[in-house]
Structure formats: C-alpha cells, structure tokens
C-alpha atoms as a PDB file:
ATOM      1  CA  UNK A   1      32.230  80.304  14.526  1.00  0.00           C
ATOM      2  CA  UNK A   2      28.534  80.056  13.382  1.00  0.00           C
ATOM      3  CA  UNK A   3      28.965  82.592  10.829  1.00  0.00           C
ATOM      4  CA  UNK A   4      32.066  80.338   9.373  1.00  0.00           C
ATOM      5  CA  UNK A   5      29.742  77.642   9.658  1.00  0.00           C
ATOM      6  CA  UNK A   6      26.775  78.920   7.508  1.00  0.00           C
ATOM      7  CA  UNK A   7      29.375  80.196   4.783  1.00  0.00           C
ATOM      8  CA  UNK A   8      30.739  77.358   4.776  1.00  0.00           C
ATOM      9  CA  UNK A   9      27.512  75.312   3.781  1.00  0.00           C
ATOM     10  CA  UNK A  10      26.537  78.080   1.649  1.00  0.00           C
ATOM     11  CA  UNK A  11      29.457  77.554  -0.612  1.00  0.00           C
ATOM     12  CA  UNK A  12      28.917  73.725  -0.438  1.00  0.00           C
ATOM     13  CA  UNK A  13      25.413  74.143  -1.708  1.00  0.00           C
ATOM     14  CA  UNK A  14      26.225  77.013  -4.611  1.00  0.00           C
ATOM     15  CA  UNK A  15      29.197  74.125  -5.773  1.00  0.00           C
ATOM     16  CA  UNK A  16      27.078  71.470  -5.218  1.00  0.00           C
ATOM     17  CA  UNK A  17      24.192  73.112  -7.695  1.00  0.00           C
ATOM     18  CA  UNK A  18      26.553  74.221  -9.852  1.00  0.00           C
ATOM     19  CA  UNK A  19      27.531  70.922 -10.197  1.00  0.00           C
ATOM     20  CA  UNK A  20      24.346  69.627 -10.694  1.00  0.00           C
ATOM     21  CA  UNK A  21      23.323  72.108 -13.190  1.00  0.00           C
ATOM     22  CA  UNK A  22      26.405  71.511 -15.552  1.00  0.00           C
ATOM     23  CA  UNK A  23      28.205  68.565 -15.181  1.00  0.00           C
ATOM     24  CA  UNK A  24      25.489  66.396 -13.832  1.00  0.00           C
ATOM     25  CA  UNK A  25      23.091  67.418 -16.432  1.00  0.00           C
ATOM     26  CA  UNK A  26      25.396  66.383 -19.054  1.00  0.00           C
ATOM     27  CA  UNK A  27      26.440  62.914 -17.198  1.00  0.00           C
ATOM     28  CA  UNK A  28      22.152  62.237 -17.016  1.00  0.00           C
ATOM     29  CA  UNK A  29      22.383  62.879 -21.059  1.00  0.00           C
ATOM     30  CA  UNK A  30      25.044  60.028 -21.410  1.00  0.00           C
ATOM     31  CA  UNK A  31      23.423  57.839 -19.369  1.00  0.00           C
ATOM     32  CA  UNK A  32      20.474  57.678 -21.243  1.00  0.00           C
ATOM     33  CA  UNK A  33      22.159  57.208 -24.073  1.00  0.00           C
ATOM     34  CA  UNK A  34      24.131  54.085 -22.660  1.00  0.00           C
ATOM     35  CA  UNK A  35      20.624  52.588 -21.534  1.00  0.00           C
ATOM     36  CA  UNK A  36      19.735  51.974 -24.888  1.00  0.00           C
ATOM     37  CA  UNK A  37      22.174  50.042 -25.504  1.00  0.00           C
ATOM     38  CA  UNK A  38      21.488  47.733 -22.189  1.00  0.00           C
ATOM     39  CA  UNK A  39      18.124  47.135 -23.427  1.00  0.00           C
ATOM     40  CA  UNK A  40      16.266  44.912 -25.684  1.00  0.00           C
ATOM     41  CA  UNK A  41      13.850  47.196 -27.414  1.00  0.00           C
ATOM     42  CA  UNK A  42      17.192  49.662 -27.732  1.00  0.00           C
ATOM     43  CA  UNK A  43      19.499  47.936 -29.366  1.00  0.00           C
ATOM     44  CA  UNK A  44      16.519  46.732 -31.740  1.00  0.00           C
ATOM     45  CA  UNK A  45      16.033  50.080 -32.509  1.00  0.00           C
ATOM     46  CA  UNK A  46      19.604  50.889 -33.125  1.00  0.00           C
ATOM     47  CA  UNK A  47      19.763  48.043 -35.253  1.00  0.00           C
ATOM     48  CA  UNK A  48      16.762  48.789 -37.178  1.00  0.00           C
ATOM     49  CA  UNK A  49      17.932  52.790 -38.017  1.00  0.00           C
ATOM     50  CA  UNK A  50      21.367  50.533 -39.392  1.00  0.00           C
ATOM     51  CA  UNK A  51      19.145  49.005 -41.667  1.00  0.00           C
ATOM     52  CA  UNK A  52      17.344  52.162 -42.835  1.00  0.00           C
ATOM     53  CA  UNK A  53      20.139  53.661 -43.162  1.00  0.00           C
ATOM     54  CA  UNK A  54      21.676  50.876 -45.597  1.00  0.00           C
ATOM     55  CA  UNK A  55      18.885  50.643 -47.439  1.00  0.00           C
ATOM     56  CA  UNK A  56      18.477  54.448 -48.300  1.00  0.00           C
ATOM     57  CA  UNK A  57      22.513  54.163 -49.206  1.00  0.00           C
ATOM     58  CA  UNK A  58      21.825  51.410 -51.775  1.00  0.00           C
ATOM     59  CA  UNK A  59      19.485  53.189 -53.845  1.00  0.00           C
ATOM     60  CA  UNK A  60      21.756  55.682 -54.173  1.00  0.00           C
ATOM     61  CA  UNK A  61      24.214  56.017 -57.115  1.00  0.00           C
ATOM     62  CA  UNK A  62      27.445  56.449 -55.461  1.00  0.00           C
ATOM     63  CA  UNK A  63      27.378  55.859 -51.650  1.00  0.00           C
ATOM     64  CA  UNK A  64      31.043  57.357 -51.743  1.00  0.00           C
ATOM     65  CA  UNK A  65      32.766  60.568 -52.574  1.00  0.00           C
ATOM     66  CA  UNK A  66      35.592  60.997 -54.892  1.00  0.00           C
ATOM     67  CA  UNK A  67      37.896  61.587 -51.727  1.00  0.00           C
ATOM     68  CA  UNK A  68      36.029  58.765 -49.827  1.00  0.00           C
ATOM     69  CA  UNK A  69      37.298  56.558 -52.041  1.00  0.00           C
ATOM     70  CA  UNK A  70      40.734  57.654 -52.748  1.00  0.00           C
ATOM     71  CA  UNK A  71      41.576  57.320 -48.824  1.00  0.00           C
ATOM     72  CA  UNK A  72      39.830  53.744 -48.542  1.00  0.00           C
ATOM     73  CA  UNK A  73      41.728  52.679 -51.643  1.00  0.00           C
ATOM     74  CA  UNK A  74      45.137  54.189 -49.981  1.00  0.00           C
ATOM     75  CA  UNK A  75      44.550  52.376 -46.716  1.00  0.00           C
ATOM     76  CA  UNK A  76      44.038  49.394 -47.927  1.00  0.00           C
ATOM     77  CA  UNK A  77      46.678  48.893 -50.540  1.00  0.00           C
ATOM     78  CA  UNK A  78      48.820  50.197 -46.858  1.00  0.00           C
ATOM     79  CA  UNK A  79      46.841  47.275 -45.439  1.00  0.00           C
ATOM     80  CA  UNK A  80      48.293  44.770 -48.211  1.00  0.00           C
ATOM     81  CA  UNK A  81      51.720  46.115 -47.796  1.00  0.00           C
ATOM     82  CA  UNK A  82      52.078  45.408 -44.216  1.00  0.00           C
ATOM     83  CA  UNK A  83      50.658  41.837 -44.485  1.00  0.00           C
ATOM     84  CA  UNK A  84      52.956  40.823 -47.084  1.00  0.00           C
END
C-alpha cells in the first residue's frame, strides 16, 4: 500500500510540473498581457503606440495595398446592398 501511495504522488507531482511548465507558463504570458489593459499607465501606452502608429501611416503615400482596397471597396458596396 505505501508503495501505491508514493507512485501515486509521484505521478501527481510529474503532472502537476508538467502542467506548470507548459500550460501555466503560457496562461502567466496572457495574464500579463490582460493587466495592461486594467491599468492606467497601460492602456495609455496602448493608446499612445495607436497614435504612432497613425502618424507613421499618414506620411506614407498609400497606407493601402491594391488588394486592400479592392476587398474594403467590395464589402462595403455588400454593406450598401443589405441596408437598402
């Protein structure tokens, strides 16, 4: 019985670091990402790389591609036609 007992809690701690190692690293990665969006100074910083990041667009010539536009054009005229 003891030797079913220490296999047993073996197993439970190689799953639980396995765990830990893969899955729970990964959920610690999201998490941090969702904080900065809870915070102040994050989402002040996410709104500041938006404006960067329009302001480098607009001094370009064409802030779309040829196909870019061809599939906004399409789904809005599909837009039009279902409002009408």
């Amino acid at each position: 019985m003891k030797l079913f007992v220490y296999k047993t809690l073996f197993v439970f701690i190689c799953v639980f670091l396995l765990f830990k190692f893969t899955v729970g690293a990964k959920l610690n990665e999201y998490e941090k990402k969702l904080q900065l969006f809870q915070s102040d100074h994050g989402r002040e910083t996410i709104r500041q790389k938006i404006r960067d990041e329009i302001k480098k667009s607009l001094k370009k010539e064409n802030i779309l591609s040829s196909e870019d536009k061809i599939l906004i054009k399409s789904f809005i005229e599909k837009i039009n036609n279902e409002l009408r």
